[in-house]
C-alpha atoms as a PDB file:
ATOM      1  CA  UNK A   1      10.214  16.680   5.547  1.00  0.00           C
ATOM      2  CA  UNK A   2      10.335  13.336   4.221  1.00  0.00           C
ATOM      3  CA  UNK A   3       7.223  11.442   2.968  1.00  0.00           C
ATOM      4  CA  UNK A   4       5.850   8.277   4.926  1.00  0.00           C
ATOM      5  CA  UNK A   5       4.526   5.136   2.772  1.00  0.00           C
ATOM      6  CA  UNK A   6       2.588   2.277   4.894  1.00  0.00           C
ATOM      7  CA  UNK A   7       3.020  -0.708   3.391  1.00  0.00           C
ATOM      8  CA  UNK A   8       0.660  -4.068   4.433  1.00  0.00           C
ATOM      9  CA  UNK A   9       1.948  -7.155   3.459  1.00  0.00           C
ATOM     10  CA  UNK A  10       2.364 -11.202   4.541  1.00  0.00           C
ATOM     11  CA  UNK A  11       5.642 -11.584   2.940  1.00  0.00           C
ATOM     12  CA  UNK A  12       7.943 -10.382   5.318  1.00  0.00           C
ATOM     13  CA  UNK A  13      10.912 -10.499   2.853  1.00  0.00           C
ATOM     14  CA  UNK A  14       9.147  -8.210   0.193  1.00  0.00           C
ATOM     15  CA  UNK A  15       8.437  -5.916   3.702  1.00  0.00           C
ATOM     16  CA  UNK A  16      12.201  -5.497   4.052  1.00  0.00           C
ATOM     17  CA  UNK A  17      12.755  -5.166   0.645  1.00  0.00           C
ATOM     18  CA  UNK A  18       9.879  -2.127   0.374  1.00  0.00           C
ATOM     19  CA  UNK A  19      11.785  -0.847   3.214  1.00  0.00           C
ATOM     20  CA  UNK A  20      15.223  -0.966   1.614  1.00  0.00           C
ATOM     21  CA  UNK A  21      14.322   0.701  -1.634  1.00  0.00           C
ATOM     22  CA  UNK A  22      12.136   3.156   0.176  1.00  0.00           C
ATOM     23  CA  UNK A  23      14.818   4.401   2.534  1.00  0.00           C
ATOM     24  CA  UNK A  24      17.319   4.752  -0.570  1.00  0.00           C
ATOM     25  CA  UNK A  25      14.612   7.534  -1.727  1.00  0.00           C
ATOM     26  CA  UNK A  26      15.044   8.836   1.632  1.00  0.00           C
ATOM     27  CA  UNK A  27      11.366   7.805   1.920  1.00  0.00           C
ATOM     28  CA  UNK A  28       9.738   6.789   5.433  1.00  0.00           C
ATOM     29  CA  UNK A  29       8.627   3.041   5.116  1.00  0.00           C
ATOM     30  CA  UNK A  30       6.181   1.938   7.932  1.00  0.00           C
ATOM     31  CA  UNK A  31       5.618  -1.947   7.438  1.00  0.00           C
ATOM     32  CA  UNK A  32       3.232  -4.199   8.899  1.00  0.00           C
ATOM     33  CA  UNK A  33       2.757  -7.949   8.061  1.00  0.00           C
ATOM     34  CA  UNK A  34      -0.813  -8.125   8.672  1.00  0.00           C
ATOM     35  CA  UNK A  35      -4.193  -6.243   8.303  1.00  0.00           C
ATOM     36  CA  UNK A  36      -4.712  -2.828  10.909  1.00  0.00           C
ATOM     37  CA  UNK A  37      -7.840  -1.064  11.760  1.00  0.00           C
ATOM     38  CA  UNK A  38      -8.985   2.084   9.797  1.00  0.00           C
ATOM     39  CA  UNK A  39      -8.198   4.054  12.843  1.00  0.00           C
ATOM     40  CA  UNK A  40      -4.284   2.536  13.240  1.00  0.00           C
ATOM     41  CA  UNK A  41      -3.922   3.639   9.623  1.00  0.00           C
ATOM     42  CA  UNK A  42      -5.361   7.029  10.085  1.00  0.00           C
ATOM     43  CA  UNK A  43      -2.672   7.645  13.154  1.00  0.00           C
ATOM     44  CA  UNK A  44       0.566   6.816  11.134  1.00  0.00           C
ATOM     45  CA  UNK A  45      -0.429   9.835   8.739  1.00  0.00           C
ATOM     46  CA  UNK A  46       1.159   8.283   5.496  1.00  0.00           C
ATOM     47  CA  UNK A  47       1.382   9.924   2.479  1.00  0.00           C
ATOM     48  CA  UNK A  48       1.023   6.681   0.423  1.00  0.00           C
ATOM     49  CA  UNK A  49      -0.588   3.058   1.413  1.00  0.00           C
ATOM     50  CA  UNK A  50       0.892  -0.069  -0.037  1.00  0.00           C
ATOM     51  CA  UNK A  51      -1.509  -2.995  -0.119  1.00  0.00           C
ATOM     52  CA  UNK A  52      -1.096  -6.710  -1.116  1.00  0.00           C
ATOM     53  CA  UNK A  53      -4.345  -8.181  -1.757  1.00  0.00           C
ATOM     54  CA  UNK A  54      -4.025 -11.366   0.547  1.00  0.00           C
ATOM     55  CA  UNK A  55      -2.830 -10.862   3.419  1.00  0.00           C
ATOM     56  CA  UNK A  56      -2.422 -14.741   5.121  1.00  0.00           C
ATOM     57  CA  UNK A  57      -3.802 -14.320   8.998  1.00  0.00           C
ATOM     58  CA  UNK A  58      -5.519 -11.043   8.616  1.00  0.00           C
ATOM     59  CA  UNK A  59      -9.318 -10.683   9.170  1.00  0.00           C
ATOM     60  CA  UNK A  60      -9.505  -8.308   5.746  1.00  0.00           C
ATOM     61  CA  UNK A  61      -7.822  -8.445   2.849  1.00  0.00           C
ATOM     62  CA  UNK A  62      -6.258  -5.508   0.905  1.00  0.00           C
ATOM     63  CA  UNK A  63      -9.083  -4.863  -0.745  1.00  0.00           C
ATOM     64  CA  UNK A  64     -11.051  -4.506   2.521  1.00  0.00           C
ATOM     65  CA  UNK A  65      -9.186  -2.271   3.809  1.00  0.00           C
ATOM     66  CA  UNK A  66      -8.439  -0.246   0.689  1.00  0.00           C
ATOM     67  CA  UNK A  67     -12.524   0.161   0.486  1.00  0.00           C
ATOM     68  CA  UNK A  68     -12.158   1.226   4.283  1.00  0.00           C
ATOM     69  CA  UNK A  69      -9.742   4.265   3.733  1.00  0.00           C
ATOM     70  CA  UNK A  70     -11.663   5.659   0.371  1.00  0.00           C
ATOM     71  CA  UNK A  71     -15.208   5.312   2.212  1.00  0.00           C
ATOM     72  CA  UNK A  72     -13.769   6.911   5.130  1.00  0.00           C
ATOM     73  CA  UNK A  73     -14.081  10.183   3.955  1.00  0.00           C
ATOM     74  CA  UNK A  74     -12.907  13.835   5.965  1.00  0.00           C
ATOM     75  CA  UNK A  75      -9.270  14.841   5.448  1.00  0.00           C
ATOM     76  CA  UNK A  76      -7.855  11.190   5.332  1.00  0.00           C
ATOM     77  CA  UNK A  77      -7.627  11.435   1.547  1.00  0.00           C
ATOM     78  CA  UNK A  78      -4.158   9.403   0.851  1.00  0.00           C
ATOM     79  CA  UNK A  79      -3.577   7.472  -2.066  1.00  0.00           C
ATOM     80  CA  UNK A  80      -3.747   3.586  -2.346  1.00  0.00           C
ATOM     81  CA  UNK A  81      -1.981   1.194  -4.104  1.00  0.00           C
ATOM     82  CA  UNK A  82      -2.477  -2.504  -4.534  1.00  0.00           C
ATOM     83  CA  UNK A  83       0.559  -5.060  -4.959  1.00  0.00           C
ATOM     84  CA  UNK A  84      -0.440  -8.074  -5.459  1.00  0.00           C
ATOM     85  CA  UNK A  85       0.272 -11.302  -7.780  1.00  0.00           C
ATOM     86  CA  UNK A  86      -3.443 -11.578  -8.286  1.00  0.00           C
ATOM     87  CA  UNK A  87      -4.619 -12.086 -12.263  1.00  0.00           C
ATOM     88  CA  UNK A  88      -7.741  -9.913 -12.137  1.00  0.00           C
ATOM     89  CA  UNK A  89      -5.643  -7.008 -10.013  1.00  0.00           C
ATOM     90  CA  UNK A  90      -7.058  -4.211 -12.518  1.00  0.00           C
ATOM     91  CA  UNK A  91     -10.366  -5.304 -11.335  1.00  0.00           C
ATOM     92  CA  UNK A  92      -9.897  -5.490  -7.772  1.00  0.00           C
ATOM     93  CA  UNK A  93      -8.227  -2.125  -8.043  1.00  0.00           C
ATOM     94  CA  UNK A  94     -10.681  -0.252  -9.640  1.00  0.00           C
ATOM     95  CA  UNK A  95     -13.839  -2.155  -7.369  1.00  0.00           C
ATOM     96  CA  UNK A  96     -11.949  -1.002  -4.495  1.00  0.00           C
ATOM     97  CA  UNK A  97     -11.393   2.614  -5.659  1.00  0.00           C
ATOM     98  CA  UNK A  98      -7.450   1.926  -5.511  1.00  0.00           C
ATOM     99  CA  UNK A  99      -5.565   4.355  -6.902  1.00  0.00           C
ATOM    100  CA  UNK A 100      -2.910   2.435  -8.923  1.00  0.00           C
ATOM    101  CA  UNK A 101      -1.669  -1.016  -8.623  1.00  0.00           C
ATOM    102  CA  UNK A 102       1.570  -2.967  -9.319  1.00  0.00           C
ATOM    103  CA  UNK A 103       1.471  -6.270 -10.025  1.00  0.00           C
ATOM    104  CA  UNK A 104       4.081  -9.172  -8.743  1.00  0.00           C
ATOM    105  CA  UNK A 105       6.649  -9.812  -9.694  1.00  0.00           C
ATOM    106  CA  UNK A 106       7.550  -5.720 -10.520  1.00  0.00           C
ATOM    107  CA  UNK A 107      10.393  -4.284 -11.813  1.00  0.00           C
ATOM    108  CA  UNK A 108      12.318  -1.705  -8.746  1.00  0.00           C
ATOM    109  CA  UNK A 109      12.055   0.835 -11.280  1.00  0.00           C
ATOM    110  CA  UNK A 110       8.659   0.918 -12.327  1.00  0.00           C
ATOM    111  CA  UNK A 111       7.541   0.372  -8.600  1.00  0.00           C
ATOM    112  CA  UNK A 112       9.644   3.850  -7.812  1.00  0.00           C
ATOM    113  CA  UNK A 113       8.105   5.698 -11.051  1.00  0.00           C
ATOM    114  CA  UNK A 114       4.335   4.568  -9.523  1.00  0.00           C
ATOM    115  CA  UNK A 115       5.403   5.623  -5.898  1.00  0.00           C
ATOM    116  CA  UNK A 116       6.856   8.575  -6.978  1.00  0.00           C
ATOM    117  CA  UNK A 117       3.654   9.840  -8.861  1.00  0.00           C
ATOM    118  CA  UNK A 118       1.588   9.289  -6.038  1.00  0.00           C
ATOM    119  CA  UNK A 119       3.776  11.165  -3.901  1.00  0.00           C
ATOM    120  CA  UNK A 120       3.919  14.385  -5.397  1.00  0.00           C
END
């Protein structure tokens, strides 16, 4: 069974390209250009969450919504992991209780090697 990684993101060309790297790994991408509800999340059963930080036209950004999934609690216990071009992203990572984070621009490589250790 293959894995599933959610990724949440504005740009829609960095979407296709997590899409296009993630389906090379024969790795499930399920995209979305804006901000979902806890409960949307929950129902696509990833294995890994992708979050950019700001998300233009969303009512939360990524670290909203990354504090949503840890403080959710139960068996919804997936991994997070911000993306973002934001200076402070070690910050906002660790205040949100991400689990990693990759900052932009990011080498294919080292995005794989992150996405990878979070998925095994």
């Amino acid at each position: 069974m293959s894995k599933k990684v959610l990724v949440i993101d504005d740009d829609r060309e960095l979407l296709w390209l997590f899409q296009a790297i993630l389906q090379q790994q024969e790795i499930q991408a399920v995209t979305f250009n804006t901000g979902i509800p806890l409960e949307k999340i929950i129902a696509e059963h990833p294995d890994l969450i992708m979050l950019d930080v700001n998300i233009i036209g969303s009512e939360k950004n990524g670290t909203d919504i990354c504090k949503e999934i840890k403080e959710s609690g139960g068996e919804f216990n997936v991994p997070v992991l911000l993306v973002s071009g934001e200076n402070d992203l070690e910050v906002l990572a660790r205040c949100c209780g991400a689990d990693d984070f990759i900052a932009k621009p990011f080498d294919i490589d080292y995005l794989m090697n992150k996405i990878k250790k979070h998925l095994t």
